[in-house]
N, C-alpha and C. Protein backbone atom coordinates (compact mmCIF):
# COMPACT_ATOMS: atom_id res chain seq x y z
N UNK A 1 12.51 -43.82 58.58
CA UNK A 1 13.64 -44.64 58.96
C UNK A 1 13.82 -44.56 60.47
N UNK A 2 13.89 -45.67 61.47
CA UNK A 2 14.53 -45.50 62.67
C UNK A 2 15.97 -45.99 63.14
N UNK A 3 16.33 -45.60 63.86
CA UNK A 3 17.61 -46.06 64.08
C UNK A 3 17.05 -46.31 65.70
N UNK A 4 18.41 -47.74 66.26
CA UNK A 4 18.25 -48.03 67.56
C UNK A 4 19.69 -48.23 68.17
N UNK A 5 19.61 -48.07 69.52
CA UNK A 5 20.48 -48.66 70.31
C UNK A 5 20.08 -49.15 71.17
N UNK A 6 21.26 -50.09 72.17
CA UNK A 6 20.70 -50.85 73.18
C UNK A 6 21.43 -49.67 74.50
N UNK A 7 20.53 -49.30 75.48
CA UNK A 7 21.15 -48.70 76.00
C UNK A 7 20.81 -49.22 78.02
N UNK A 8 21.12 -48.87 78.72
CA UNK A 8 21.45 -49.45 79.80
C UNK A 8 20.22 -48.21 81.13
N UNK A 9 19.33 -48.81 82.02
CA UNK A 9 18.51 -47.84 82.78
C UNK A 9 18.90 -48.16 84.02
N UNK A 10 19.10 -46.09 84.33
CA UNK A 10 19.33 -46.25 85.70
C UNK A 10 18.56 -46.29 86.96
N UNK A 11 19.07 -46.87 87.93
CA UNK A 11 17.66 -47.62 88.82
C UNK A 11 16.62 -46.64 89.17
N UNK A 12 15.51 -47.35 88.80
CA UNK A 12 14.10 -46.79 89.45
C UNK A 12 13.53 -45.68 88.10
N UNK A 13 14.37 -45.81 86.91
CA UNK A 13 14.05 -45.07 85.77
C UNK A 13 12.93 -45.59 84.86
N UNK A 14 12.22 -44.07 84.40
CA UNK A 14 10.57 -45.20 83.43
C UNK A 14 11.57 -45.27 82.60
N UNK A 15 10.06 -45.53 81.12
CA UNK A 15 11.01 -45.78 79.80
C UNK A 15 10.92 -44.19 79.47
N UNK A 16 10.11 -43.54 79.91
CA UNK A 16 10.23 -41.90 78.85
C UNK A 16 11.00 -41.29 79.50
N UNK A 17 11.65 -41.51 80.51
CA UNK A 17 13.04 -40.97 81.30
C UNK A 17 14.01 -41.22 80.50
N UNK A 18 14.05 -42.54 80.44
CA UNK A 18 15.25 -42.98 79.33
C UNK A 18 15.33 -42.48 78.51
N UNK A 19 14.32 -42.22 77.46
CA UNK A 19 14.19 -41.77 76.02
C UNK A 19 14.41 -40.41 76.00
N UNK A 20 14.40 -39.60 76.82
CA UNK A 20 14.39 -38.02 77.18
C UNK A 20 15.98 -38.07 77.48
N UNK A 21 16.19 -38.80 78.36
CA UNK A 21 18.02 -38.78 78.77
C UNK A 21 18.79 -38.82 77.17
N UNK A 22 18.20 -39.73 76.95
CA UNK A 22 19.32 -40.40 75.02
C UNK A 22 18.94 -39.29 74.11
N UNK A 23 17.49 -39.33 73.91
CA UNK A 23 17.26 -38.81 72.53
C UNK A 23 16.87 -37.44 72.62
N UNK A 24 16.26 -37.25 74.06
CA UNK A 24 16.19 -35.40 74.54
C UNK A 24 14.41 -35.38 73.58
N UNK A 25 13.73 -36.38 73.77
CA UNK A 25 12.48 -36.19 73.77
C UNK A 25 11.78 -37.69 73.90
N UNK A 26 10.58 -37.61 73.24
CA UNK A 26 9.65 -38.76 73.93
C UNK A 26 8.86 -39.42 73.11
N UNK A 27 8.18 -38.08 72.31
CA UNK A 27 6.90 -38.39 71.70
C UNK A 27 7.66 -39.32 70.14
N UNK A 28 6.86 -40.44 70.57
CA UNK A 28 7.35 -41.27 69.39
C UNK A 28 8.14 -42.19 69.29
N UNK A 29 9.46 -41.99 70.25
CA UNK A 29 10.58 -42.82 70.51
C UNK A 29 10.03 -43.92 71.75
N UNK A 30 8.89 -43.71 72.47
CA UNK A 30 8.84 -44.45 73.43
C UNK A 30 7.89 -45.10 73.21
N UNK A 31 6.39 -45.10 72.28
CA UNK A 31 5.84 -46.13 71.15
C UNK A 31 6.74 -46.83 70.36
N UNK A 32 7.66 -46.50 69.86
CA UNK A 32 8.43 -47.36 68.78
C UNK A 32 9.44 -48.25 69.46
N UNK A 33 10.11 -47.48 70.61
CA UNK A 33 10.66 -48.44 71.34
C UNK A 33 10.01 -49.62 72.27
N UNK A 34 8.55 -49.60 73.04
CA UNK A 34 8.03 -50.47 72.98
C UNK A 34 7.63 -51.55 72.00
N UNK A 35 7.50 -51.39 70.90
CA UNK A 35 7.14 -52.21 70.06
C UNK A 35 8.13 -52.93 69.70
N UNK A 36 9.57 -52.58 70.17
CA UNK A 36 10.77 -53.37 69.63
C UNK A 36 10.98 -54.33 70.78
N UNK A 37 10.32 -54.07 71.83
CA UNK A 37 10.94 -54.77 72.84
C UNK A 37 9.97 -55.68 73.54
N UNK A 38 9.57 -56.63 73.00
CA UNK A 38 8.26 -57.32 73.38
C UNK A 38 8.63 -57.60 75.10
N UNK A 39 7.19 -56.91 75.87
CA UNK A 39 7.31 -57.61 77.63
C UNK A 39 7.92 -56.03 78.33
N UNK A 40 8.42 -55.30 77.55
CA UNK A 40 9.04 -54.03 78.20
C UNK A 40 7.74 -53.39 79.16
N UNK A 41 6.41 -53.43 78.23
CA UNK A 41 5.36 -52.59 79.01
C UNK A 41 5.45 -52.64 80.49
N UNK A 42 5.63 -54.16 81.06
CA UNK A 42 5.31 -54.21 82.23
C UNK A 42 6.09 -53.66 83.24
N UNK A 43 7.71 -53.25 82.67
CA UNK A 43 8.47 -52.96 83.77
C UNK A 43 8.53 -51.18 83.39
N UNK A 44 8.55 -50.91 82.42
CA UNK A 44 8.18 -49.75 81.61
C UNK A 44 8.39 -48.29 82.87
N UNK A 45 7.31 -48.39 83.95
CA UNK A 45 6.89 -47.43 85.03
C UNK A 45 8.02 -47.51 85.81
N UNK A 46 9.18 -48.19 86.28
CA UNK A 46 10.05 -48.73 87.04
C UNK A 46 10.95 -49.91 86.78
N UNK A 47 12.20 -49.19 85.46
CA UNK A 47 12.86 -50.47 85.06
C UNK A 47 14.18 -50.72 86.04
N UNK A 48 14.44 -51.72 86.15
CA UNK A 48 15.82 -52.28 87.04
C UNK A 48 16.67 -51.89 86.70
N UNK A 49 17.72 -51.60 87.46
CA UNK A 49 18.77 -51.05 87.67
C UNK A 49 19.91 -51.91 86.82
N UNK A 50 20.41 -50.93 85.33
CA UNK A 50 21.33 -52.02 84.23
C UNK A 50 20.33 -52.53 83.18
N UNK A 51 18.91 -52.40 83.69
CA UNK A 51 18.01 -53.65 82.37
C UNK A 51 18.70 -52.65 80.67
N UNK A 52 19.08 -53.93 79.99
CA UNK A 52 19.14 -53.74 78.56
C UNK A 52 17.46 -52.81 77.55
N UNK A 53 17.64 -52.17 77.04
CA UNK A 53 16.97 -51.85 76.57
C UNK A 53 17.28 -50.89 75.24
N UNK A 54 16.52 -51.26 73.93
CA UNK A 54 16.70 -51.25 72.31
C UNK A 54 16.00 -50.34 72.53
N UNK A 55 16.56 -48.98 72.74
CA UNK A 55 16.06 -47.40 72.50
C UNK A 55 16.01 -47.22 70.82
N UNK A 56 14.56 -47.00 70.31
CA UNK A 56 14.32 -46.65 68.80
C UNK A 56 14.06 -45.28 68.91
N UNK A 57 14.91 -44.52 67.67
CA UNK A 57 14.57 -43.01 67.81
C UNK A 57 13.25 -43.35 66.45
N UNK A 58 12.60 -42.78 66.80
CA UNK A 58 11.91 -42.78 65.57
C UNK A 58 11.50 -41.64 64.50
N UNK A 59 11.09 -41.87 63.30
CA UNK A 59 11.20 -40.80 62.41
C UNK A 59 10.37 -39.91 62.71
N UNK A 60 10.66 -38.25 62.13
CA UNK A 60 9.88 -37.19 62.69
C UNK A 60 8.29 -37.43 62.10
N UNK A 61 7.40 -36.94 62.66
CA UNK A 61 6.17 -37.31 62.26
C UNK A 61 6.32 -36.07 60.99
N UNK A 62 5.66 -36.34 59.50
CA UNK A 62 5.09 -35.18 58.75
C UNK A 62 3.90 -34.41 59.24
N UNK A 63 3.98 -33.28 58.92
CA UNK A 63 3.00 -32.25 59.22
C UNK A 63 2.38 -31.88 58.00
N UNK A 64 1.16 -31.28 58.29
CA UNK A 64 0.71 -30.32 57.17
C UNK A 64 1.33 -28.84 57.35
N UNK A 65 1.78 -28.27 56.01
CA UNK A 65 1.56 -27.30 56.20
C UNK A 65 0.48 -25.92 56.47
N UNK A 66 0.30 -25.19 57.10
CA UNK A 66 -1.21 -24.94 57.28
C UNK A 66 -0.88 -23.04 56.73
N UNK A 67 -1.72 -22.70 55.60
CA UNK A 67 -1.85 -21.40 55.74
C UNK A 67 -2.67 -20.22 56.02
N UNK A 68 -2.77 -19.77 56.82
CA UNK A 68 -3.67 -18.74 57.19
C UNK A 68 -4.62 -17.68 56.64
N UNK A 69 -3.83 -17.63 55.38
CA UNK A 69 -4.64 -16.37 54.21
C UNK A 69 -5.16 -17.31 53.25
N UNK A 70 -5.62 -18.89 52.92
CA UNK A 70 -6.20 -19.24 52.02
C UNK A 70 -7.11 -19.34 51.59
């Protein structure tokens, strides 16, 4: 399940700045949030000061569990 908001970047901010500021990490939220936001890639490295942007947290990845004595 993801959940989104639209949230607001401050000048001269990437997108994994953003996603680290909101969600306090990266991995995952800043693939999923590109994909919501068709055209974001390009400003992505250096977004404008105010640009709108549909921050997706996205779901935790599953793991294996791994055991050592098996």
């Amino acid at each position: 399940m993801q959940a989104s908001a639209t949230v607001r970047a401050h000048a001269h901010e990437t997108l994994d700045a953003l996603a680290w500021r909101h969600l306090g990490a990266t991995a995952g939220h800043v693939e999923a949030t590109l994909n919501a936001n068709p055209g974001l890639a390009k400003l992505a490295a250096d977004l404008p000061e105010g640009h709108a942007v549909r921050l997706v947290k996205a779901a935790e990845p599953k793991r294996p569990m791994v055991y050592l004595w098996d």
